[in-house]
ModelCIF file with pLDDT and N, C-alpha, C, O atoms, coordinates in Angstrom:
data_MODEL
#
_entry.id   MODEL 
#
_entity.id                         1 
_entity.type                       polymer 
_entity.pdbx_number_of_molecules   1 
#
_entity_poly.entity_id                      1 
_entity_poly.type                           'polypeptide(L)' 
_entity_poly.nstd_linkage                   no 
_entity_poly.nstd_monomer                   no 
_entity_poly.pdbx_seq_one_letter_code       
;(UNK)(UNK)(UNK)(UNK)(UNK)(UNK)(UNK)(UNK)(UNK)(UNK)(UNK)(UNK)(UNK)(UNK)(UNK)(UNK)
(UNK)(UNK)(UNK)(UNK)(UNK)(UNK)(UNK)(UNK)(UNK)(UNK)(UNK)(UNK)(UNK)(UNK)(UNK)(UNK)
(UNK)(UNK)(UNK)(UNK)(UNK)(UNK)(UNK)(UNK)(UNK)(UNK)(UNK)(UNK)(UNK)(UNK)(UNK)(UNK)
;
_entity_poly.pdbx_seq_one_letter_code_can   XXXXXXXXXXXXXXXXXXXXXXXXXXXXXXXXXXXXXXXXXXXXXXXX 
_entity_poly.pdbx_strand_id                 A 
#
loop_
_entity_poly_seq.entity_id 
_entity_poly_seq.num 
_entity_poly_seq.mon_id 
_entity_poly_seq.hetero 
1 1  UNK n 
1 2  UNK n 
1 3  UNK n 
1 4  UNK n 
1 5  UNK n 
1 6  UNK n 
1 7  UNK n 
1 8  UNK n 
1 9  UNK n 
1 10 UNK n 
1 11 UNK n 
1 12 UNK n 
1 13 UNK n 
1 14 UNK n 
1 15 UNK n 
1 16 UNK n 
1 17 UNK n 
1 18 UNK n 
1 19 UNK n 
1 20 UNK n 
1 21 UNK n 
1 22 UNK n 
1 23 UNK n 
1 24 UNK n 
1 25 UNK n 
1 26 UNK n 
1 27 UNK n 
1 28 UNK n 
1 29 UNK n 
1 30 UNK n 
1 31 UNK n 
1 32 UNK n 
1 33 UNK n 
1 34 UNK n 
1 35 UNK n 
1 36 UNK n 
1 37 UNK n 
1 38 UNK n 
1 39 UNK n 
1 40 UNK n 
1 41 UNK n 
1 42 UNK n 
1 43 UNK n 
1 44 UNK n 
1 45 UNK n 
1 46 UNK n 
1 47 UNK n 
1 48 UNK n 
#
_struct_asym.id          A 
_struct_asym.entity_id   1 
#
loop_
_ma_qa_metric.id 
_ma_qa_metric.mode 
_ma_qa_metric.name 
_ma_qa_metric.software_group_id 
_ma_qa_metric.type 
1 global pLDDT . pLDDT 
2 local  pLDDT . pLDDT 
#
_ma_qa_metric_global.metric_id      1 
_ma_qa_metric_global.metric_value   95.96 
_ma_qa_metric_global.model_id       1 
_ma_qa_metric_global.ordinal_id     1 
#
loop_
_ma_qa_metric_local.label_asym_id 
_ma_qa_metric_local.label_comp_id 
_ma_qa_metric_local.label_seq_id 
_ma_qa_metric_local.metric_id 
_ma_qa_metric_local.metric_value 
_ma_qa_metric_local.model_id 
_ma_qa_metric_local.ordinal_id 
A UNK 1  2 97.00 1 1  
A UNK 2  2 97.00 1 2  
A UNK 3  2 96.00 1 3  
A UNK 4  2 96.00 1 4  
A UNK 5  2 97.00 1 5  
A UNK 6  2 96.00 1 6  
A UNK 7  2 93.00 1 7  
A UNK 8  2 94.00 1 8  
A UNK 9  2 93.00 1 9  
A UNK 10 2 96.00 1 10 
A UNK 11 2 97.00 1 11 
A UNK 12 2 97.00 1 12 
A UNK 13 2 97.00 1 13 
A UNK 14 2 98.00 1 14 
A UNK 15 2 98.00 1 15 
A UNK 16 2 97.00 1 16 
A UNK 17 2 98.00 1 17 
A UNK 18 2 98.00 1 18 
A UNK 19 2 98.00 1 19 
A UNK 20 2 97.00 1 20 
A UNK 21 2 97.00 1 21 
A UNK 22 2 97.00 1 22 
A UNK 23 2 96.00 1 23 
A UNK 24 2 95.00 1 24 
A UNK 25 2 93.00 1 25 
A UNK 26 2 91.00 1 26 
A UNK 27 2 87.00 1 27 
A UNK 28 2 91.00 1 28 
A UNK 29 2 92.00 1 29 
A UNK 30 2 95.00 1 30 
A UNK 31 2 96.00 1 31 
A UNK 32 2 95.00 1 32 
A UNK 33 2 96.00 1 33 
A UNK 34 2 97.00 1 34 
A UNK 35 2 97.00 1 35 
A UNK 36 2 97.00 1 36 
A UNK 37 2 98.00 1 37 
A UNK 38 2 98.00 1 38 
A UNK 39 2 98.00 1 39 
A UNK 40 2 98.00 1 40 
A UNK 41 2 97.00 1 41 
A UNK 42 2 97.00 1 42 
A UNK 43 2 97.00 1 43 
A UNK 44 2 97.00 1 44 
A UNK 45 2 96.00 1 45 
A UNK 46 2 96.00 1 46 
A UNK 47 2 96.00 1 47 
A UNK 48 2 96.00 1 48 
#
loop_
_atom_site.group_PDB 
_atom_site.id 
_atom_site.type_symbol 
_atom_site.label_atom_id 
_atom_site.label_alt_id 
_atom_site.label_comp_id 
_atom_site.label_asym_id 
_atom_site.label_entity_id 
_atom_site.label_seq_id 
_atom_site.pdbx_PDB_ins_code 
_atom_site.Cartn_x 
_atom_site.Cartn_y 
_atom_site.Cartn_z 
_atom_site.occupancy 
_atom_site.B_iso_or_equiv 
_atom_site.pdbx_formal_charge 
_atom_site.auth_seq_id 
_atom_site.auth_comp_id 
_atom_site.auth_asym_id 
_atom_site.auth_atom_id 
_atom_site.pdbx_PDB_model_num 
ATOM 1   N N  . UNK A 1 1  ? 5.187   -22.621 18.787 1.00 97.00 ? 1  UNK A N  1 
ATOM 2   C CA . UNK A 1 1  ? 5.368   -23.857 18.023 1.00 97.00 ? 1  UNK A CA 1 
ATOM 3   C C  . UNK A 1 1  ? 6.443   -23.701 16.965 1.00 97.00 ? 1  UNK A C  1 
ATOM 4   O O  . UNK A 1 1  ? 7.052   -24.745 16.727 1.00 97.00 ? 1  UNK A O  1 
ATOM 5   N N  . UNK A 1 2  ? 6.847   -22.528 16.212 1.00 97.00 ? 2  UNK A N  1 
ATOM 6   C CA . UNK A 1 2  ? 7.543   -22.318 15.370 1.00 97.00 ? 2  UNK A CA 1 
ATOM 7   C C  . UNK A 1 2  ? 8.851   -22.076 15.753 1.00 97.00 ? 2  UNK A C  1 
ATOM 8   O O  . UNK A 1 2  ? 9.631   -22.249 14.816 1.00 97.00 ? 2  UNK A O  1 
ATOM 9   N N  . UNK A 1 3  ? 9.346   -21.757 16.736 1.00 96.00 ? 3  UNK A N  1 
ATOM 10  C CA . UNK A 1 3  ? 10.597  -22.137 17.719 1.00 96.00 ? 3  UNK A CA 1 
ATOM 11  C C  . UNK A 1 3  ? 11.308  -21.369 17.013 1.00 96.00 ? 3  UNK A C  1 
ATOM 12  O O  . UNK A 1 3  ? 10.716  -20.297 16.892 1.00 96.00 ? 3  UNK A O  1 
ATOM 13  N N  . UNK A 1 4  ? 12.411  -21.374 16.414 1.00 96.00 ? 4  UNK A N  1 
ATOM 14  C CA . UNK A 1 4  ? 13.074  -20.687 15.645 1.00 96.00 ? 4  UNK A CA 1 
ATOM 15  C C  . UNK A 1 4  ? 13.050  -19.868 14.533 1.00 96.00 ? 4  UNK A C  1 
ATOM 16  O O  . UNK A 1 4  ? 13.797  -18.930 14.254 1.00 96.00 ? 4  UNK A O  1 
ATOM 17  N N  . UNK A 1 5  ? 11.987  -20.385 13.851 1.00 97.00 ? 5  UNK A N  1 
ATOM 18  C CA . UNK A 1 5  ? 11.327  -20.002 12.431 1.00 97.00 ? 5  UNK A CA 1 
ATOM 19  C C  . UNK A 1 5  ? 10.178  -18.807 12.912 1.00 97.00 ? 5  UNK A C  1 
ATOM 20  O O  . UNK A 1 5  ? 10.081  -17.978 12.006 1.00 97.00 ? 5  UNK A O  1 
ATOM 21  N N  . UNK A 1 6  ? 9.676   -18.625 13.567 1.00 96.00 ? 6  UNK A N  1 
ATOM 22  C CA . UNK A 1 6  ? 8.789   -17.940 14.000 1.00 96.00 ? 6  UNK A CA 1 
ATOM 23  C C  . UNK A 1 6  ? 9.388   -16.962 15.460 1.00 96.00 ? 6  UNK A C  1 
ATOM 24  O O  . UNK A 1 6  ? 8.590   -16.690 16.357 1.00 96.00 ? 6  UNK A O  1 
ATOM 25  N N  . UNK A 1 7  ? 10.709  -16.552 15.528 1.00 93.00 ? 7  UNK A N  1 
ATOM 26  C CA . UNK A 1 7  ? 11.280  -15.600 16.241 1.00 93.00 ? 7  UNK A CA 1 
ATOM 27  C C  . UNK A 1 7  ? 11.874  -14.532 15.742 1.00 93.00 ? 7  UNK A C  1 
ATOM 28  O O  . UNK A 1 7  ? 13.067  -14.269 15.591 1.00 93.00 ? 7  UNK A O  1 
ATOM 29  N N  . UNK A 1 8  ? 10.179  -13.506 15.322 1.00 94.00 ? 8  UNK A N  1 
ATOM 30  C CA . UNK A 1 8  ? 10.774  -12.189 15.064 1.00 94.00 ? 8  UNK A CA 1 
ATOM 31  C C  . UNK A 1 8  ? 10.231  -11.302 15.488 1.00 94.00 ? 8  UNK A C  1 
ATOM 32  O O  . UNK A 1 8  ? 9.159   -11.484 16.066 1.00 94.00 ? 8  UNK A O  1 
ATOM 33  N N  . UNK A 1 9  ? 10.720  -10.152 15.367 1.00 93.00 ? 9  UNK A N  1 
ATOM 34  C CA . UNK A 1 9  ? 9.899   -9.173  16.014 1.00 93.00 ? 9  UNK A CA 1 
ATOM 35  C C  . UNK A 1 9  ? 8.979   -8.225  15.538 1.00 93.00 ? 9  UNK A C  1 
ATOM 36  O O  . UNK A 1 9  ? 8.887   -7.097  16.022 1.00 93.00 ? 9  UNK A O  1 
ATOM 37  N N  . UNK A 1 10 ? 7.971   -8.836  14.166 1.00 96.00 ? 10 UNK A N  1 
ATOM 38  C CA . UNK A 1 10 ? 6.940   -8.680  14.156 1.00 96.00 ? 10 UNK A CA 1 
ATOM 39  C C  . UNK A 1 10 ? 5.969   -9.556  13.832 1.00 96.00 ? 10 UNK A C  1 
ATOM 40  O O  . UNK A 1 10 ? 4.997   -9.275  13.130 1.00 96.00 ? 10 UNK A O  1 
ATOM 41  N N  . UNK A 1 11 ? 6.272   -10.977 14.484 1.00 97.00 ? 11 UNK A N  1 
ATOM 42  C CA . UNK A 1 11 ? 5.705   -11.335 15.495 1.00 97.00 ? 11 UNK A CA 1 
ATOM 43  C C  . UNK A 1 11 ? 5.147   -11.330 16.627 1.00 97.00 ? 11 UNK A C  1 
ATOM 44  O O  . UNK A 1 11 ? 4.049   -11.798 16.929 1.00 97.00 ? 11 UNK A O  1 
ATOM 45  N N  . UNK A 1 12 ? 5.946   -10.765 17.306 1.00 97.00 ? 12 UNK A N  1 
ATOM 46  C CA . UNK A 1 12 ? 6.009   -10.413 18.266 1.00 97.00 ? 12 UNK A CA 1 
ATOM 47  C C  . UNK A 1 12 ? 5.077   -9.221  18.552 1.00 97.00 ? 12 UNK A C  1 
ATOM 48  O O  . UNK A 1 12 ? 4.255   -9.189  19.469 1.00 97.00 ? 12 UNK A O  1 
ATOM 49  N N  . UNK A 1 13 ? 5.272   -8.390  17.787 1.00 97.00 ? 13 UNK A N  1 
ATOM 50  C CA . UNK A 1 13 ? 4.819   -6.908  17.288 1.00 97.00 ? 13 UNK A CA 1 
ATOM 51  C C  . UNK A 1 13 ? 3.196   -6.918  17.078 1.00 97.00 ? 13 UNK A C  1 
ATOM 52  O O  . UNK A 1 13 ? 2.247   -6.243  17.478 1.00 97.00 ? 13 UNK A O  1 
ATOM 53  N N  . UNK A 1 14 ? 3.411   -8.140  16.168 1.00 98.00 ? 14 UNK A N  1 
ATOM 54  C CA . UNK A 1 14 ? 1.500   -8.320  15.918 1.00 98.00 ? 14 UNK A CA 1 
ATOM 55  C C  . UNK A 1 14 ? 0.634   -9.128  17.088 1.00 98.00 ? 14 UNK A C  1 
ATOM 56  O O  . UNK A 1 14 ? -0.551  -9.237  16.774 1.00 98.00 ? 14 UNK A O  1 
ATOM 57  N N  . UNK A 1 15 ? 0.956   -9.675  18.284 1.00 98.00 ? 15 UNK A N  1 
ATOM 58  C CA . UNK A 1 15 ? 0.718   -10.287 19.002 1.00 98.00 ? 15 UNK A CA 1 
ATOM 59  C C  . UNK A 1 15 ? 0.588   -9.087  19.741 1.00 98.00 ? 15 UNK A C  1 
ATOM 60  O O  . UNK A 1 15 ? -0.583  -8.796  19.985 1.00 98.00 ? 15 UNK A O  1 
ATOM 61  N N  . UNK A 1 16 ? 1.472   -8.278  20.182 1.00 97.00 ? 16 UNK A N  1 
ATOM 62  C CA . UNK A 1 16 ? 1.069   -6.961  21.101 1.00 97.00 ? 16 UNK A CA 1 
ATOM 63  C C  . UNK A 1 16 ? -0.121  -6.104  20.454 1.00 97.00 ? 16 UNK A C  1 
ATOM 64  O O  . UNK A 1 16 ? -0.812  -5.575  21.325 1.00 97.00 ? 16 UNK A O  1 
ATOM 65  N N  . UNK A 1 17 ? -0.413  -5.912  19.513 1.00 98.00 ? 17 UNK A N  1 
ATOM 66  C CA . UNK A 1 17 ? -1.254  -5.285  18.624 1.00 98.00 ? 17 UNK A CA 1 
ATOM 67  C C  . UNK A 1 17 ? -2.331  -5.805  18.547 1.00 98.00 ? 17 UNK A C  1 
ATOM 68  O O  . UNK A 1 17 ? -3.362  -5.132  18.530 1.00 98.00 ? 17 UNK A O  1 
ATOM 69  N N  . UNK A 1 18 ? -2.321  -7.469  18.468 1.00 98.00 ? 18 UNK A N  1 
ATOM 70  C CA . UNK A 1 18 ? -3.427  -8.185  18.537 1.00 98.00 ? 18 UNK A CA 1 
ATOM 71  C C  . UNK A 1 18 ? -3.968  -7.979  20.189 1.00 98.00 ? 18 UNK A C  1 
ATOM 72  O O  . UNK A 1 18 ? -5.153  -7.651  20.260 1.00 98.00 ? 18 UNK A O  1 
ATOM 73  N N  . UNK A 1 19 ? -3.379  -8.103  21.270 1.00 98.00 ? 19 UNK A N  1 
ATOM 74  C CA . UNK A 1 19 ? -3.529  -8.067  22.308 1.00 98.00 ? 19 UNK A CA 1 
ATOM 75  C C  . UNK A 1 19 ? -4.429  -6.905  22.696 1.00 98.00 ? 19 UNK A C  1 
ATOM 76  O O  . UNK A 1 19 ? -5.584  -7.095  23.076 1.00 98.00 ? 19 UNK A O  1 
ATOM 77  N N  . UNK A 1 20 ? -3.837  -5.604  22.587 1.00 97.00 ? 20 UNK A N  1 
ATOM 78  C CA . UNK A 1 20 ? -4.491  -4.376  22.741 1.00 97.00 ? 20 UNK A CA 1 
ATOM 79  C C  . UNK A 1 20 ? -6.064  -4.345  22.071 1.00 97.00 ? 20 UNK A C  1 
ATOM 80  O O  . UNK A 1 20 ? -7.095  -3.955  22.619 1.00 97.00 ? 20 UNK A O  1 
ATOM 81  N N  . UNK A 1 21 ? -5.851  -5.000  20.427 1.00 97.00 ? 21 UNK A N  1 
ATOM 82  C CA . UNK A 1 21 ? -6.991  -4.859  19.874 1.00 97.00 ? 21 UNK A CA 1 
ATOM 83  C C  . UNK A 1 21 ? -8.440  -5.716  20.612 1.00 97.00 ? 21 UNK A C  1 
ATOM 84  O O  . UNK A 1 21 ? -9.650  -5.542  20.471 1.00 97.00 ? 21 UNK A O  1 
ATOM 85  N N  . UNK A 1 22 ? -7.924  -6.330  21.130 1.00 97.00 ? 22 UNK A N  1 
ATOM 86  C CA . UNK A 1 22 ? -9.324  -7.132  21.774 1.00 97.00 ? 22 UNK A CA 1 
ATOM 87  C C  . UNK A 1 22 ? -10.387 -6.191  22.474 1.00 97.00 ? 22 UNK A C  1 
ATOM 88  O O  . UNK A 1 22 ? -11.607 -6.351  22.506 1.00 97.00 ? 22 UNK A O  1 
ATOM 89  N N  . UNK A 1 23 ? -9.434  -4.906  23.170 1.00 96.00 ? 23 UNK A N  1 
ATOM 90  C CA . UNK A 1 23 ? -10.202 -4.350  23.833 1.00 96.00 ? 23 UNK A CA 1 
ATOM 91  C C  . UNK A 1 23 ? -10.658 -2.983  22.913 1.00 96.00 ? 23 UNK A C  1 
ATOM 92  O O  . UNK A 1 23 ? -11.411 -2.230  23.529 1.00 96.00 ? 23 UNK A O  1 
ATOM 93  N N  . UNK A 1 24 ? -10.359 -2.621  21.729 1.00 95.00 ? 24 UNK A N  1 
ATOM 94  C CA . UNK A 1 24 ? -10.866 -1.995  20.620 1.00 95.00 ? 24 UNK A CA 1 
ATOM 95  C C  . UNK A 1 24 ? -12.286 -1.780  20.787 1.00 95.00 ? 24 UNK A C  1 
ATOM 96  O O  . UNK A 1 24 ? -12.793 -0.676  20.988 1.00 95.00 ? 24 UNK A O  1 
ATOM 97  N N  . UNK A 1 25 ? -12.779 -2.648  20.714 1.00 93.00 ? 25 UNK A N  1 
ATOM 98  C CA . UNK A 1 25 ? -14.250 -2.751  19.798 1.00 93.00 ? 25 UNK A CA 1 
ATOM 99  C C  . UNK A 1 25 ? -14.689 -2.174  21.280 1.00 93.00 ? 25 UNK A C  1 
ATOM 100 O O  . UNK A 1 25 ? -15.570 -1.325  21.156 1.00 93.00 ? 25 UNK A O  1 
ATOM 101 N N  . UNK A 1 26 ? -14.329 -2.398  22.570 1.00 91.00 ? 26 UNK A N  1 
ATOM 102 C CA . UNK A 1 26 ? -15.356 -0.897  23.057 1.00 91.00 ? 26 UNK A CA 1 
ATOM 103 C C  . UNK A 1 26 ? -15.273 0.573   23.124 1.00 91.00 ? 26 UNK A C  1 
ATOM 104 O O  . UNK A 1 26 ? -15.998 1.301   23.802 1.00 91.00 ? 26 UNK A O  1 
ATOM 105 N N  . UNK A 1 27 ? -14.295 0.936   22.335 1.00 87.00 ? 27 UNK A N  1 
ATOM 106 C CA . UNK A 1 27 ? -14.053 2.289   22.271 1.00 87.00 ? 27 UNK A CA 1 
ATOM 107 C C  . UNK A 1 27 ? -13.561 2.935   23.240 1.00 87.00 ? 27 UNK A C  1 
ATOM 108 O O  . UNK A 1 27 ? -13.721 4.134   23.466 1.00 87.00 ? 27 UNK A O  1 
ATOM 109 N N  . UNK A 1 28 ? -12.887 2.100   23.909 1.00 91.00 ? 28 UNK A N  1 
ATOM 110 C CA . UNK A 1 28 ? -11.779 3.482   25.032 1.00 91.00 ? 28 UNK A CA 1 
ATOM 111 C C  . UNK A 1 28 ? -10.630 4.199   24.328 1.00 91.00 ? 28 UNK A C  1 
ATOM 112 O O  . UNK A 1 28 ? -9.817  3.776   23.507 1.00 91.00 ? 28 UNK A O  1 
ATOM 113 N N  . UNK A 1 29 ? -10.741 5.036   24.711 1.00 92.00 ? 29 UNK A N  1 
ATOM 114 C CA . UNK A 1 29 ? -9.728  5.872   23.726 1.00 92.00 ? 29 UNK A CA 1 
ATOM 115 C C  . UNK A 1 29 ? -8.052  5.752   24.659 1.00 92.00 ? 29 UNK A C  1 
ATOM 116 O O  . UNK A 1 29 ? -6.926  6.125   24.334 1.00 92.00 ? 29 UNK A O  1 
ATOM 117 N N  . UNK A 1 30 ? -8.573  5.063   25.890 1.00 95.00 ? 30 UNK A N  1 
ATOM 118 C CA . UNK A 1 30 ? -7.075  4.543   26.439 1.00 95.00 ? 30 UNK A CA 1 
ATOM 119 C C  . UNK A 1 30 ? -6.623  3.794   25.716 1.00 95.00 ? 30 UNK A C  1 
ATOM 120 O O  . UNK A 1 30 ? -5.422  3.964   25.508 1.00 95.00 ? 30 UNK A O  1 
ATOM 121 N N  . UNK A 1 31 ? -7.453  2.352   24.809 1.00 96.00 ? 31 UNK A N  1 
ATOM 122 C CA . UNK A 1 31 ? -6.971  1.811   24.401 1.00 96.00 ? 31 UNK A CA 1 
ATOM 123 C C  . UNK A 1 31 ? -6.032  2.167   22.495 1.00 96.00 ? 31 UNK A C  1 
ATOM 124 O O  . UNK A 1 31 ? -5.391  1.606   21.606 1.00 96.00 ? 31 UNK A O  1 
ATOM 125 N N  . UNK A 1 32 ? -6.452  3.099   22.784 1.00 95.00 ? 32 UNK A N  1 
ATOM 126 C CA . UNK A 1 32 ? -6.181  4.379   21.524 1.00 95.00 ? 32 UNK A CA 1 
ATOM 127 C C  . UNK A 1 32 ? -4.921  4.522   21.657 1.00 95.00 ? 32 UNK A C  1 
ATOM 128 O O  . UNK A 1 32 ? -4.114  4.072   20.843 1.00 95.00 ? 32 UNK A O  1 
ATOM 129 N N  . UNK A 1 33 ? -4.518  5.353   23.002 1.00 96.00 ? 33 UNK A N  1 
ATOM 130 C CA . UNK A 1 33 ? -3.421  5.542   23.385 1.00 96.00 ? 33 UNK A CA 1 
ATOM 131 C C  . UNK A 1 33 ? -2.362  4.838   23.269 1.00 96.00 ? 33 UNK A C  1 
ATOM 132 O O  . UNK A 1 33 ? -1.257  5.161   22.833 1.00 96.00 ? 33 UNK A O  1 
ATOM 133 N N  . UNK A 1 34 ? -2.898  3.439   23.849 1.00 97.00 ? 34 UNK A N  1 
ATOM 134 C CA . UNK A 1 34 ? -1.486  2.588   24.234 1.00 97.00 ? 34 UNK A CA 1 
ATOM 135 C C  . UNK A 1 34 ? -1.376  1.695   22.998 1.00 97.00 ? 34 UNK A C  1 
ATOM 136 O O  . UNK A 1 34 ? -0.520  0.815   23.093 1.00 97.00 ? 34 UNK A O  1 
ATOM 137 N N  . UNK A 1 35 ? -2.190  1.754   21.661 1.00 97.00 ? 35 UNK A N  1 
ATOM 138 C CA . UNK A 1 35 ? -1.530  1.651   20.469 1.00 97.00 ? 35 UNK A CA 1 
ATOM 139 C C  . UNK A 1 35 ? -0.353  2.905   19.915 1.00 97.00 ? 35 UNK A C  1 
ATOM 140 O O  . UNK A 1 35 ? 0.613   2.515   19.260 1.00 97.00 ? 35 UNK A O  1 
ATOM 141 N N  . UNK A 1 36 ? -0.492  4.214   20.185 1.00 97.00 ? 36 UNK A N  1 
ATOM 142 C CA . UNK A 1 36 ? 0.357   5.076   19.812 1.00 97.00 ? 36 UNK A CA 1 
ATOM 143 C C  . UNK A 1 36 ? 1.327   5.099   20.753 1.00 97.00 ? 36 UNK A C  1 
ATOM 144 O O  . UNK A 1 36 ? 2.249   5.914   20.713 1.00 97.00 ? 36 UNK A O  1 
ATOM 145 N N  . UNK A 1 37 ? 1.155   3.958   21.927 1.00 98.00 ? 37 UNK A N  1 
ATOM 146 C CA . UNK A 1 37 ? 2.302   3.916   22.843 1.00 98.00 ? 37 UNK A CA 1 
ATOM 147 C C  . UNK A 1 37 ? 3.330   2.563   22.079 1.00 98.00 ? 37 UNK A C  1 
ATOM 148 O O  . UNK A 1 37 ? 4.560   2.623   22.089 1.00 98.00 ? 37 UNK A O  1 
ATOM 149 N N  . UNK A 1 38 ? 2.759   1.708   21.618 1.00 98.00 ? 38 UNK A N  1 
ATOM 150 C CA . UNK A 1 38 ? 3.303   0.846   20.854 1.00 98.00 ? 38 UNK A CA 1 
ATOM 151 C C  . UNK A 1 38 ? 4.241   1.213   19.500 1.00 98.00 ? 38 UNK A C  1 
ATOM 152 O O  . UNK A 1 38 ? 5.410   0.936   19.229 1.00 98.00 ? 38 UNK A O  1 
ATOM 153 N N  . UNK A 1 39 ? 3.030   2.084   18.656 1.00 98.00 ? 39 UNK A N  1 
ATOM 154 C CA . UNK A 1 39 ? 4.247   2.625   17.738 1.00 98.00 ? 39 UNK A CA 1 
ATOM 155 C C  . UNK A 1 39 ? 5.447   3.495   17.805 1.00 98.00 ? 39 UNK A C  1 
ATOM 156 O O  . UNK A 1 39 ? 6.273   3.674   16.910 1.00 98.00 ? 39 UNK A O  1 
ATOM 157 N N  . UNK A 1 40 ? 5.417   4.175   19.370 1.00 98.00 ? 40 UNK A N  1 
ATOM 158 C CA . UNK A 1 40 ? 6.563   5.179   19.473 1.00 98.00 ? 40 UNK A CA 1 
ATOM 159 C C  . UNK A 1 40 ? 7.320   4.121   20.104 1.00 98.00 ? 40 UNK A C  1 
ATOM 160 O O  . UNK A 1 40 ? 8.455   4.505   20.389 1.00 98.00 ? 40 UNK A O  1 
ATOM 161 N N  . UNK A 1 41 ? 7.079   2.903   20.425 1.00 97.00 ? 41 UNK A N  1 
ATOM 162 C CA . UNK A 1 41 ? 8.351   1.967   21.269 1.00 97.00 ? 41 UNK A CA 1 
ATOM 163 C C  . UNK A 1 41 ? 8.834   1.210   19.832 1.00 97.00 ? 41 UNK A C  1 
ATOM 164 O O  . UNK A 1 41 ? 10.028  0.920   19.901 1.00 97.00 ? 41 UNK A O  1 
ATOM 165 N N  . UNK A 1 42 ? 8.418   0.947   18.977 1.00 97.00 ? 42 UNK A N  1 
ATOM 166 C CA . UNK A 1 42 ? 8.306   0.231   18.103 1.00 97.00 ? 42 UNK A CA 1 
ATOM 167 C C  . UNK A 1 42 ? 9.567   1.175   17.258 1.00 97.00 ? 42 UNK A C  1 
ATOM 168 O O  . UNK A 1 42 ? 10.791  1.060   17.337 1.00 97.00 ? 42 UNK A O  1 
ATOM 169 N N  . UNK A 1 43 ? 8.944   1.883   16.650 1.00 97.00 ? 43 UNK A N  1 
ATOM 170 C CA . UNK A 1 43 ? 10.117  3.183   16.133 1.00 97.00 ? 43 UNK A CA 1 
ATOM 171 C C  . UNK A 1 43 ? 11.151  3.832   17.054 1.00 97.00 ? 43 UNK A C  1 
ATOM 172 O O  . UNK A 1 43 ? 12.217  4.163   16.535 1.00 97.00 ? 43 UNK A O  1 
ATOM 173 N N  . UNK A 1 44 ? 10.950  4.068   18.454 1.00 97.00 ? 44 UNK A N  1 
ATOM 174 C CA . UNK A 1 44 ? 11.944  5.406   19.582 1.00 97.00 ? 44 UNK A CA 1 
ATOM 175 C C  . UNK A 1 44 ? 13.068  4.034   19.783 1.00 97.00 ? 44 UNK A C  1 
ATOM 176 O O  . UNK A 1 44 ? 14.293  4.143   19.840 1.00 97.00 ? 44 UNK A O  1 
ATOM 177 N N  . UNK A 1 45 ? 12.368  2.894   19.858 1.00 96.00 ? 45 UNK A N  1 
ATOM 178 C CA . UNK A 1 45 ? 13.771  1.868   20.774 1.00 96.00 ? 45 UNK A CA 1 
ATOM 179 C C  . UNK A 1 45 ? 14.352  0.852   19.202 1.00 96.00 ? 45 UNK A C  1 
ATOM 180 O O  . UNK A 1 45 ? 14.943  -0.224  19.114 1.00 96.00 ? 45 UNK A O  1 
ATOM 181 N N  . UNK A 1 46 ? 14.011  1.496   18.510 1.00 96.00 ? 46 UNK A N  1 
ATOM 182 C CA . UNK A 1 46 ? 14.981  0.926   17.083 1.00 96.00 ? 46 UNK A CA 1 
ATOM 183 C C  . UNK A 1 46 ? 15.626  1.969   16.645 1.00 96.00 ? 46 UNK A C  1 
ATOM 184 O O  . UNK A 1 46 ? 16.064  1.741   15.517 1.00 96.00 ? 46 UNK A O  1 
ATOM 185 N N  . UNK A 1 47 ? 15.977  3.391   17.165 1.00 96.00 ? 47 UNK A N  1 
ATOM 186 C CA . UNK A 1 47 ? 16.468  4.381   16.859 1.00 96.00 ? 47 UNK A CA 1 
ATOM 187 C C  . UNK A 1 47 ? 17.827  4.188   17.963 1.00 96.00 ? 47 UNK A C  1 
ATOM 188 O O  . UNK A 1 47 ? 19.047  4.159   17.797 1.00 96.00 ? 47 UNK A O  1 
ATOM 189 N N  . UNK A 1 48 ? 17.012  4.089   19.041 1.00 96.00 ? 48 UNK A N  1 
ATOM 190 C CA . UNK A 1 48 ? 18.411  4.319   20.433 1.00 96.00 ? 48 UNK A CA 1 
ATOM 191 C C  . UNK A 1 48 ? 19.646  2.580   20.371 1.00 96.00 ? 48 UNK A C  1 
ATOM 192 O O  . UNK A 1 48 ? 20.599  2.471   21.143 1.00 96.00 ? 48 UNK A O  1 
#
């Protein structure tokens, strides 16, 4: 809805985060993972 005003990338960022978190609350530790898979894309592909 925010079209322009609302195109950033942590937006974006918290929507992936929000996404993963849904599946949090049962304790897979995959879902563990692919948050520390988020922060190394988050930091490794703003470096390259």
């Amino acid at each position: 809805a925010g079209q322009v005003f609302m195109n950033f990338q942590w937006d974006f960022m918290l929507l992936e985060a929000g996404f993963l978190a849904i599946f949090l609350p049962w304790g897979s530790p995959v879902i563990v993972w692919l948050m520390h898979w988020l922060l190394f894309r988050v930091r490794f592909q703003s470096g390259v």
